[in-house]
Protein backbone atom coordinates (compact mmCIF):
# COMPACT_ATOMS: atom_id res chain seq x y z
CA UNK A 1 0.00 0.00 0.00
CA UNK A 2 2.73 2.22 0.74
CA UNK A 3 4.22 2.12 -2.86
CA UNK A 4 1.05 2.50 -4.67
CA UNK A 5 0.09 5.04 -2.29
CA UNK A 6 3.51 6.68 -3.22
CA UNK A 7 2.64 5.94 -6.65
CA UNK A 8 -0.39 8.29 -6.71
CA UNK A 9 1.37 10.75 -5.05
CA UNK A 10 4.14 11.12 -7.69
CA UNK A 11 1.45 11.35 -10.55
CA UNK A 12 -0.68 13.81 -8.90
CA UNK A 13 0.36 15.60 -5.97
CA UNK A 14 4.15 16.34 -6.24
CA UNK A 15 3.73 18.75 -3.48
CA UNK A 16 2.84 16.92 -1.04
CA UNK A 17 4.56 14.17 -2.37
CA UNK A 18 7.88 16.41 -1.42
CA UNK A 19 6.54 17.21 1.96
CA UNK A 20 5.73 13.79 2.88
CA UNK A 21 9.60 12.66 2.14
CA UNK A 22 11.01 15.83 4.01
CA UNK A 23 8.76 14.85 6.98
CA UNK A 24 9.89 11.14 6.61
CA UNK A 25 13.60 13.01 6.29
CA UNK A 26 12.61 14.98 9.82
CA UNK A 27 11.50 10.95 11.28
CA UNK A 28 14.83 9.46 10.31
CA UNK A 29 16.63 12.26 11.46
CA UNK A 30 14.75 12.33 15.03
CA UNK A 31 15.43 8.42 15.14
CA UNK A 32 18.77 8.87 14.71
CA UNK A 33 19.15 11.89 17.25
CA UNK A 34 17.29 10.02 19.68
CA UNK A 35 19.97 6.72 18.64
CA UNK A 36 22.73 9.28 19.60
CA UNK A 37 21.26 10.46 22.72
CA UNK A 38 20.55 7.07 24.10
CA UNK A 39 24.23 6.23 23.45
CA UNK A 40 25.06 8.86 25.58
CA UNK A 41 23.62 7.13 28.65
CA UNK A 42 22.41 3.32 27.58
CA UNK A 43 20.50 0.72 29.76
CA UNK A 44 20.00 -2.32 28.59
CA UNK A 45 19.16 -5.42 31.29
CA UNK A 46 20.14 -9.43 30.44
CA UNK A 47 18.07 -11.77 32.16
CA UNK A 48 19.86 -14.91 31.86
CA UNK A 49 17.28 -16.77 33.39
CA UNK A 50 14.32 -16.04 31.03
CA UNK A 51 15.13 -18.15 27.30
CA UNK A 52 13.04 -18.08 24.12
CA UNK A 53 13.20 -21.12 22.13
CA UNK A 54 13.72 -20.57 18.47
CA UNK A 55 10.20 -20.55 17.42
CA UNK A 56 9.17 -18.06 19.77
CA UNK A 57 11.97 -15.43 18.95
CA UNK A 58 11.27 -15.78 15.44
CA UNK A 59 7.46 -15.47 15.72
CA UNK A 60 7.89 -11.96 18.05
CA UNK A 61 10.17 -10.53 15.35
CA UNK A 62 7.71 -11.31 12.70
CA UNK A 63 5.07 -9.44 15.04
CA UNK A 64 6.88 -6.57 15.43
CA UNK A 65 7.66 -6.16 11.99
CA UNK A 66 3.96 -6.97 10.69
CA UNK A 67 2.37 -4.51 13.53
CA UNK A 68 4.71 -1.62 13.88
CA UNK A 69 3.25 1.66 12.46
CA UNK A 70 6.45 3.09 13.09
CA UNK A 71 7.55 0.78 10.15
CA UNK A 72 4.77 2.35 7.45
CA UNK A 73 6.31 5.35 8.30
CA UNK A 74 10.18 4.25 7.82
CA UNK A 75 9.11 2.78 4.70
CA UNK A 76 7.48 5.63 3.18
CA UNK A 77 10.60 7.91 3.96
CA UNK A 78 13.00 4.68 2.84
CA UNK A 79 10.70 4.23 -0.64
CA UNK A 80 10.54 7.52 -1.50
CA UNK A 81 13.72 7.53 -3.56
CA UNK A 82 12.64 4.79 -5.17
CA UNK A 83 9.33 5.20 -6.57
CA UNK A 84 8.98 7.01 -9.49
CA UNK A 85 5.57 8.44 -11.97
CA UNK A 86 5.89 5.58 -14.83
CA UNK A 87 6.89 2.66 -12.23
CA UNK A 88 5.12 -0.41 -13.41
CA UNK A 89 2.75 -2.46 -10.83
CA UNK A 90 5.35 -5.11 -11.07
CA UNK A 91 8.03 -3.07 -10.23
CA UNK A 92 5.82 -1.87 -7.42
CA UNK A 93 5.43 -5.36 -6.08
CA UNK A 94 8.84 -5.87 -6.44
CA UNK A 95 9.94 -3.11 -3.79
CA UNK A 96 7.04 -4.49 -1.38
CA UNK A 97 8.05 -7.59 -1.38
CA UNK A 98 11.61 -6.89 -1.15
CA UNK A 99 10.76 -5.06 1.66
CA UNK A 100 8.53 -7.50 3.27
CA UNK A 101 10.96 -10.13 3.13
CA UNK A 102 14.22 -7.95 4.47
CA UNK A 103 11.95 -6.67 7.18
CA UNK A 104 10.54 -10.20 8.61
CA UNK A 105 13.81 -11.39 8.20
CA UNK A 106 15.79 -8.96 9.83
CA UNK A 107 13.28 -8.79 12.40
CA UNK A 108 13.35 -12.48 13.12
CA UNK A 109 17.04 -12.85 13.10
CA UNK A 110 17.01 -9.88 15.82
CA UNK A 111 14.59 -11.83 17.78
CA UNK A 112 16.19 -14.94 17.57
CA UNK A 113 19.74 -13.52 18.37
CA UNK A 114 18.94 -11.11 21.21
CA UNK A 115 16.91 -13.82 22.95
CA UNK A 116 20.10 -15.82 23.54
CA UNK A 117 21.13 -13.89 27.19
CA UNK A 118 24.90 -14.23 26.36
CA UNK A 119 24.15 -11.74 23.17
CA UNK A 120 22.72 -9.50 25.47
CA UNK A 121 25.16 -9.25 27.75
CA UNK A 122 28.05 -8.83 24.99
CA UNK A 123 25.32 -5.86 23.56
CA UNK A 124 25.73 -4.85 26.91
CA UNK A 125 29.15 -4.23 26.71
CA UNK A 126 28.94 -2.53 23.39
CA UNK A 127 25.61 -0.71 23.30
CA UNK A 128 27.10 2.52 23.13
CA UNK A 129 29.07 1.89 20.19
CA UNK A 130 26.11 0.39 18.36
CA UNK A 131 23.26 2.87 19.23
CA UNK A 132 26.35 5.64 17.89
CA UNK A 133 26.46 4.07 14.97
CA UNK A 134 22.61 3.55 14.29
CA UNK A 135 22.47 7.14 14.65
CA UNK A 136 24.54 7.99 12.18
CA UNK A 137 23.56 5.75 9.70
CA UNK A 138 19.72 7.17 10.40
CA UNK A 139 21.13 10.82 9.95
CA UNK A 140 22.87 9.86 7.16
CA UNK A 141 19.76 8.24 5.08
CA UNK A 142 17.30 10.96 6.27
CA UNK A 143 20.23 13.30 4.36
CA UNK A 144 20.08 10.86 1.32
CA UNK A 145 16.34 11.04 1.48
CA UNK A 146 15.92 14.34 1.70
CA UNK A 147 18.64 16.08 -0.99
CA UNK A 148 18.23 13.65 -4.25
């Protein structure tokens, strides 16, 4: 829905069309502010105790990345570059279901991995360097985004 809403937007409002990728610019950019702040002072707590089994993990990360209106938004900054007046409905389906399948992936690997308590205490360890770098990377794409 997202790239054919994108879609209609290119062919007939490129106004707002603009204004919805410099607010998704402003989202990525607050994401990865809020990334660098966080890194500043990180918590993160490992409860060895508590385990997922692999099923479990993986079906979590799929929920997060089905049910996560944050994710519509992301997208819609993300797909923004890529959408274009003449794109065909195949090359439409193409970036959804690219992006469906990188998403439930990713987010299922993350689940899996971070439910494993000895992960989570090595993110401990590093979580500064990581949320640093998230941050940048966010900054850097909302930049990309918004200046084509």
């Amino acid at each position: 829905m997202t790239v054919w809403g994108l879609g209609v937007l290119v062919n007939e409002y490129h106004l707002l069309y603009q204004v919805i990728t410099w607010l998704g610019a402003a989202y990525l950019i607050w994401l990865g502010i809020n990334a660098l702040r966080f890194a500043a002072a990180p918590e993160l707590e490992a409860d060895a105790r508590t385990k997922e089994t692999l099923w479990q993990a993986a079906r979590s990360g799929a929920l997060i990345s089905l049910l996560n209106p944050k994710l519509a938004v992301f997208f819609t900054a993300l797909f923004s570059q890529f959408v274009t007046a003449g794109q065909t409905l195949s090359d439409q389906m193409i970036l959804v279901l690219t992006a469906t399948l990188v998403d439930g992936a990713w987010y299922s690997l993350v689940a899996i991995l971070f439910s494993q308590p000895r992960l989570l205490i090595w993110l401990r360890r590093h979580l500064k360097r990581v949320e640093q770098l998230t941050g940048v990377v966010l900054i850097g794409l909302a930049l990309r985004v918004a200046m084509p």
